[in-house]
N, C-alpha and C. Protein backbone atom coordinates (compact mmCIF):
# COMPACT_ATOMS: atom_id res chain seq x y z
N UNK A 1 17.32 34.25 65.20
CA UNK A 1 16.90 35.51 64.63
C UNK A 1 17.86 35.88 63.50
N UNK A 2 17.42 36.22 62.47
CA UNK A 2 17.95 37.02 61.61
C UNK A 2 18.13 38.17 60.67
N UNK A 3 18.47 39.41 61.09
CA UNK A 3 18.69 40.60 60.99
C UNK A 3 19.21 41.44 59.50
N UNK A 4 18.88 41.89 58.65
CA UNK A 4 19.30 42.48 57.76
C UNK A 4 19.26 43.88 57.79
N UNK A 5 20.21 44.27 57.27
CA UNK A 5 19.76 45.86 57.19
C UNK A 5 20.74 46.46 56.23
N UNK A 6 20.52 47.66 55.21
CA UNK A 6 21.41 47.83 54.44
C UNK A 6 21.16 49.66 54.35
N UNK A 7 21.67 50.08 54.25
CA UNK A 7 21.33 51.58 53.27
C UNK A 7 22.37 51.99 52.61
N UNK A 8 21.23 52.52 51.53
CA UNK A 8 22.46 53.28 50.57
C UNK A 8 22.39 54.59 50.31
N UNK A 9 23.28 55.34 50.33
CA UNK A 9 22.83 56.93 49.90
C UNK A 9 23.61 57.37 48.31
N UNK A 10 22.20 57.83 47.93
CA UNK A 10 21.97 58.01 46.95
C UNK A 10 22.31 59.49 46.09
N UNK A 11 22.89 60.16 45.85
CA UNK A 11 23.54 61.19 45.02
C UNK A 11 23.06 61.49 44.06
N UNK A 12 22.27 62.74 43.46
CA UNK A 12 21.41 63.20 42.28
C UNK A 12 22.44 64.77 42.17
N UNK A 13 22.78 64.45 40.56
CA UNK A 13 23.10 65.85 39.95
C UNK A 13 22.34 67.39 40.61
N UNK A 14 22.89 68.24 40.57
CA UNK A 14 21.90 69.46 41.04
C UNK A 14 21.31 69.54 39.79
N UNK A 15 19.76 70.26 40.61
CA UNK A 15 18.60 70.37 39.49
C UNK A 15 17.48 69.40 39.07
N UNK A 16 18.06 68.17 39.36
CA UNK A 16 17.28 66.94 38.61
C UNK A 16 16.12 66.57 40.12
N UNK A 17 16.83 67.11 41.39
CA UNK A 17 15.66 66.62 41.99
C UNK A 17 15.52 67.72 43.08
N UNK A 18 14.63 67.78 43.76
CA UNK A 18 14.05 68.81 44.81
C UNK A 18 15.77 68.43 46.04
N UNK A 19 15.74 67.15 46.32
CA UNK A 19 16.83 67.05 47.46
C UNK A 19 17.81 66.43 46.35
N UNK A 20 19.40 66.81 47.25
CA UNK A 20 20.17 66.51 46.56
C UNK A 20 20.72 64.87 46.52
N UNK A 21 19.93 64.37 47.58
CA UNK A 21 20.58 63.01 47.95
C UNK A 21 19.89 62.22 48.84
N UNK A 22 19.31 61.28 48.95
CA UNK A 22 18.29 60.34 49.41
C UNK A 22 19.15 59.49 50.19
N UNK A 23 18.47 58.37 51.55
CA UNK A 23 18.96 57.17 51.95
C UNK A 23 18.27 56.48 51.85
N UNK A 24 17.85 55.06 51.04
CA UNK A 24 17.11 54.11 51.02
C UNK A 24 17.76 53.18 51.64
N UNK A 25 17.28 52.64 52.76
CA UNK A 25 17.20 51.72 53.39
C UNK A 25 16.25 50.34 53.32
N UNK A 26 16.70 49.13 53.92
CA UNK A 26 15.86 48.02 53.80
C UNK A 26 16.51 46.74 54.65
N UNK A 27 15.19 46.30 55.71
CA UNK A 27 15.38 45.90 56.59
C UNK A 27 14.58 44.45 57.01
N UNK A 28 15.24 43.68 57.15
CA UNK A 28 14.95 42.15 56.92
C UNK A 28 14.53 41.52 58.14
N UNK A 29 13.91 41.27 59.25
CA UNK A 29 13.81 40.85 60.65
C UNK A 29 13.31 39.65 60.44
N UNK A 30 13.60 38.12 60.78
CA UNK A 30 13.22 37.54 60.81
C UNK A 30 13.13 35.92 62.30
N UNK A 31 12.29 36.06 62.86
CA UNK A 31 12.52 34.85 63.92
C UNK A 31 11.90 33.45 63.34
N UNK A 32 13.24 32.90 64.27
CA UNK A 32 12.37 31.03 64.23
C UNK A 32 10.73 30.81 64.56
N UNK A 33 10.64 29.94 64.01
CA UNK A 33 9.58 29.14 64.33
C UNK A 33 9.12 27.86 64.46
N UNK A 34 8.41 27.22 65.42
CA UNK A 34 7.78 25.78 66.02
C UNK A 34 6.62 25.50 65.23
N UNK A 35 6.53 24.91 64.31
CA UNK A 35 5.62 24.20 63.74
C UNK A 35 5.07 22.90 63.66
N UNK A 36 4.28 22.45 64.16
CA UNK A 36 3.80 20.78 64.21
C UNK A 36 5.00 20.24 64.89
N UNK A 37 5.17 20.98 65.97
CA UNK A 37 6.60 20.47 67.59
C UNK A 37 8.01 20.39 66.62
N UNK A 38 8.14 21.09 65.09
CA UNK A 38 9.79 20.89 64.74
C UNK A 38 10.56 22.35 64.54
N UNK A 39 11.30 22.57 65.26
CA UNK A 39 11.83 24.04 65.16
C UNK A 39 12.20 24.35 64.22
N UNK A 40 12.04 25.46 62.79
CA UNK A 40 12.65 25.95 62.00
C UNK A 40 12.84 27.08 62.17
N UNK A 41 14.55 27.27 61.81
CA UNK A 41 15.06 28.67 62.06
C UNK A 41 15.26 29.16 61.45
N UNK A 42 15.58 31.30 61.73
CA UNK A 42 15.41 31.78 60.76
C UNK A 42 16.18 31.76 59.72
N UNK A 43 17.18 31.57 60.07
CA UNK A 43 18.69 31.25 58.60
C UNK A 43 17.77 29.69 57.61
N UNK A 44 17.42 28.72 58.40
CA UNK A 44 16.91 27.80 57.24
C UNK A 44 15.78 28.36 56.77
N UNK A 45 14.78 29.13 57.41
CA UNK A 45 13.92 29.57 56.17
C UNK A 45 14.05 30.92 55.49
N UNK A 46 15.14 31.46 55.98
CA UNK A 46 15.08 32.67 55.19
C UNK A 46 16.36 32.80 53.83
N UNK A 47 16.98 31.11 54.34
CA UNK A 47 17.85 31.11 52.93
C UNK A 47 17.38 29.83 52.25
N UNK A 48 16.64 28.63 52.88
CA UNK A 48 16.05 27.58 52.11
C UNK A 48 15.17 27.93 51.47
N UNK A 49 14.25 28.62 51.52
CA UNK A 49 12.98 29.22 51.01
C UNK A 49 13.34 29.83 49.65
N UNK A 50 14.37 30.89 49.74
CA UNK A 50 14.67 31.34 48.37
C UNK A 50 15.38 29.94 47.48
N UNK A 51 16.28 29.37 47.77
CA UNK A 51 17.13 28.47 47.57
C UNK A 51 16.26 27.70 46.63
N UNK A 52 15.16 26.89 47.26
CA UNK A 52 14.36 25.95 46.99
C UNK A 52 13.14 26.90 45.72
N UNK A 53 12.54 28.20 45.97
CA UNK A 53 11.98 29.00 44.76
C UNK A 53 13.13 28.87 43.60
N UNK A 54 14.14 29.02 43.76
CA UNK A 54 15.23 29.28 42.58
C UNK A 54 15.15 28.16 41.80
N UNK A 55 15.05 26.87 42.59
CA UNK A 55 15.51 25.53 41.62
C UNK A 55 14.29 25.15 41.36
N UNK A 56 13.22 25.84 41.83
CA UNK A 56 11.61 25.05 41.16
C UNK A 56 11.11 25.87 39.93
N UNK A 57 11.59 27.12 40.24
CA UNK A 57 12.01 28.12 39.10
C UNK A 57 12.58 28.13 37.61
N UNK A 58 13.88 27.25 37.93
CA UNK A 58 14.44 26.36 36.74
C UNK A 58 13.77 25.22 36.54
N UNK A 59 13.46 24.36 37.31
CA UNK A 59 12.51 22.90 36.71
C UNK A 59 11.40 23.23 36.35
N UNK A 60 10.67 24.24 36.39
CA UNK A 60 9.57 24.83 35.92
C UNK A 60 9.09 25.51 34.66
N UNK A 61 10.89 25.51 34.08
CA UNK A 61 11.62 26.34 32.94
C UNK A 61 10.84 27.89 32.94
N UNK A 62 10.50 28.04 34.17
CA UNK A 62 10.25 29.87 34.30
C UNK A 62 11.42 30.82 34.00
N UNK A 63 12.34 30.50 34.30
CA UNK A 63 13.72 30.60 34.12
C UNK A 63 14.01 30.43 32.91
N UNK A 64 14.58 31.18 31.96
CA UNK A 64 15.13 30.70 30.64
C UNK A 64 16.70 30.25 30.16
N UNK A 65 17.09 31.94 31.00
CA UNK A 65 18.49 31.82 30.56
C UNK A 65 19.29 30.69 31.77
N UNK A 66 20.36 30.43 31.37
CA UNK A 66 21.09 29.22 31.63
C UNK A 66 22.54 29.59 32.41
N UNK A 67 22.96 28.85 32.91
CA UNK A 67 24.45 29.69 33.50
C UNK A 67 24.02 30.09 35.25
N UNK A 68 24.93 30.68 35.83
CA UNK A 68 25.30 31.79 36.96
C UNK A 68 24.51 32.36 36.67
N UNK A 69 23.40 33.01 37.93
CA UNK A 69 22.58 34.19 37.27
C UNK A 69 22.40 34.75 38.86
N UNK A 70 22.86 36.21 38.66
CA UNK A 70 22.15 36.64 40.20
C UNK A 70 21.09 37.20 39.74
N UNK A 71 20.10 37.55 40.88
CA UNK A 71 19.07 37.82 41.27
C UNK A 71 18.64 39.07 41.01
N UNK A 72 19.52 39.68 40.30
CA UNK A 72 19.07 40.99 39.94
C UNK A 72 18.24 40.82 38.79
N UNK A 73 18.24 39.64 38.18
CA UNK A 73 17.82 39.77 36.47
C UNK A 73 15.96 39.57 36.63
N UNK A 74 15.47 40.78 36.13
CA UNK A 74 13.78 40.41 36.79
C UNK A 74 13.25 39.27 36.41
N UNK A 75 13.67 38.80 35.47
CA UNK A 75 13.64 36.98 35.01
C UNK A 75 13.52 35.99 36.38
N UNK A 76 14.33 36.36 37.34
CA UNK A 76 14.45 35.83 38.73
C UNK A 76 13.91 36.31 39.40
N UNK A 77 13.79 37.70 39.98
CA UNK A 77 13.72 38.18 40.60
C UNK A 77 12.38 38.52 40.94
N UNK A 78 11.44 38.94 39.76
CA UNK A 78 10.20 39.18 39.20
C UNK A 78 9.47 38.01 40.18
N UNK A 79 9.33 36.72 39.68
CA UNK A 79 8.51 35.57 39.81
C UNK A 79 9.16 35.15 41.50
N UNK A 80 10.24 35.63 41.41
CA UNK A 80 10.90 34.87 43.31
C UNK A 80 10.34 35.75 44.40
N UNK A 81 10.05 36.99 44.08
CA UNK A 81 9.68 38.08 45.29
C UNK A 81 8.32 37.66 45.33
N UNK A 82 7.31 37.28 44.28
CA UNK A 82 6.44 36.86 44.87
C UNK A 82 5.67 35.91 45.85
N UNK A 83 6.74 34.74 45.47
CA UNK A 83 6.31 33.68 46.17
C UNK A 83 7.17 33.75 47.25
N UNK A 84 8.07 34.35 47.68
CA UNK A 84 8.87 35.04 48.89
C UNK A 84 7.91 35.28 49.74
N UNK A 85 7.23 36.47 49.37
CA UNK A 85 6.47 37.65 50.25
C UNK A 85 4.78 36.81 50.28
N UNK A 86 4.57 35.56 49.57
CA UNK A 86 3.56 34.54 50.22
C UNK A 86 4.13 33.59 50.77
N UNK A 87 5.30 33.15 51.62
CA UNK A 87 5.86 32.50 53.16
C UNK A 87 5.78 33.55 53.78
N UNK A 88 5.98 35.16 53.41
CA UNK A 88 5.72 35.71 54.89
C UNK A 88 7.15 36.64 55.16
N UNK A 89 8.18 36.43 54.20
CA UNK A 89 9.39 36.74 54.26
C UNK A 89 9.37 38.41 53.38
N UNK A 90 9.27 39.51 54.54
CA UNK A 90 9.10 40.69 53.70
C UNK A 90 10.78 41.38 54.23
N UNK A 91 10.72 42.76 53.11
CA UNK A 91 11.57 43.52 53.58
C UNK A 91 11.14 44.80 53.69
N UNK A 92 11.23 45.26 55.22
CA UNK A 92 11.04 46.96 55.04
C UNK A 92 11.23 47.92 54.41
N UNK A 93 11.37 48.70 53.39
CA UNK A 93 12.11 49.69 52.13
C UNK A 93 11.64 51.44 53.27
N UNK A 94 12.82 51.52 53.32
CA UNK A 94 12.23 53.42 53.45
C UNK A 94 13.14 53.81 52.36
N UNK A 95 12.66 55.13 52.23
CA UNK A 95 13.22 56.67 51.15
C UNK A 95 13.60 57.44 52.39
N UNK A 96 14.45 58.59 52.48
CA UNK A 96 14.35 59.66 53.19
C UNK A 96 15.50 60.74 52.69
């Protein structure tokens, strides 16, 4: 099993919003699975899966820029969450 969970609280100037400060949270649950009798677990598919989108990503030259790149850049990020969230690999998001 593999467990994520993060929140952040969020801080807004007075005035700019109805509340002064939000927690967005986001929450990752993921179990193994037996497929055609071979066990895959959740750490190999929930870090091979991205792993393996990233480098088909670059051989695909979907990817442009070159170098170290985290995942923040929607260049990556954009085209990887999709094919993420078609294996099945979601993340919960709340506001509150």
């Amino acid at each position: 099993m593999v467990l994520l969970h993060h929140e952040v609280e969020v801080e807004f100037p007075d005035g700019l919003r109805e509340k002064h400060s939000r927690t967005h949270s986001g929450t990752l649950l993921e179990f193994g699975q037996t497929k055609n009798g071979k066990m895959i677990t959740a750490m190999a598919f929930t870090v091979g899966i991205p792993a393996a989108i990233g480098a088909l990503l670059i051989l695909g030259n979907k990817v442009k820029t070159r170098g170290v790149l985290r995942p923040i850049e929607p260049e990556v990020y954009v085209p990887a969450m999709d094919i993420i969230q078609a294996y099945g690999i979601k993340v919960m998001e709340k506001i509150e």
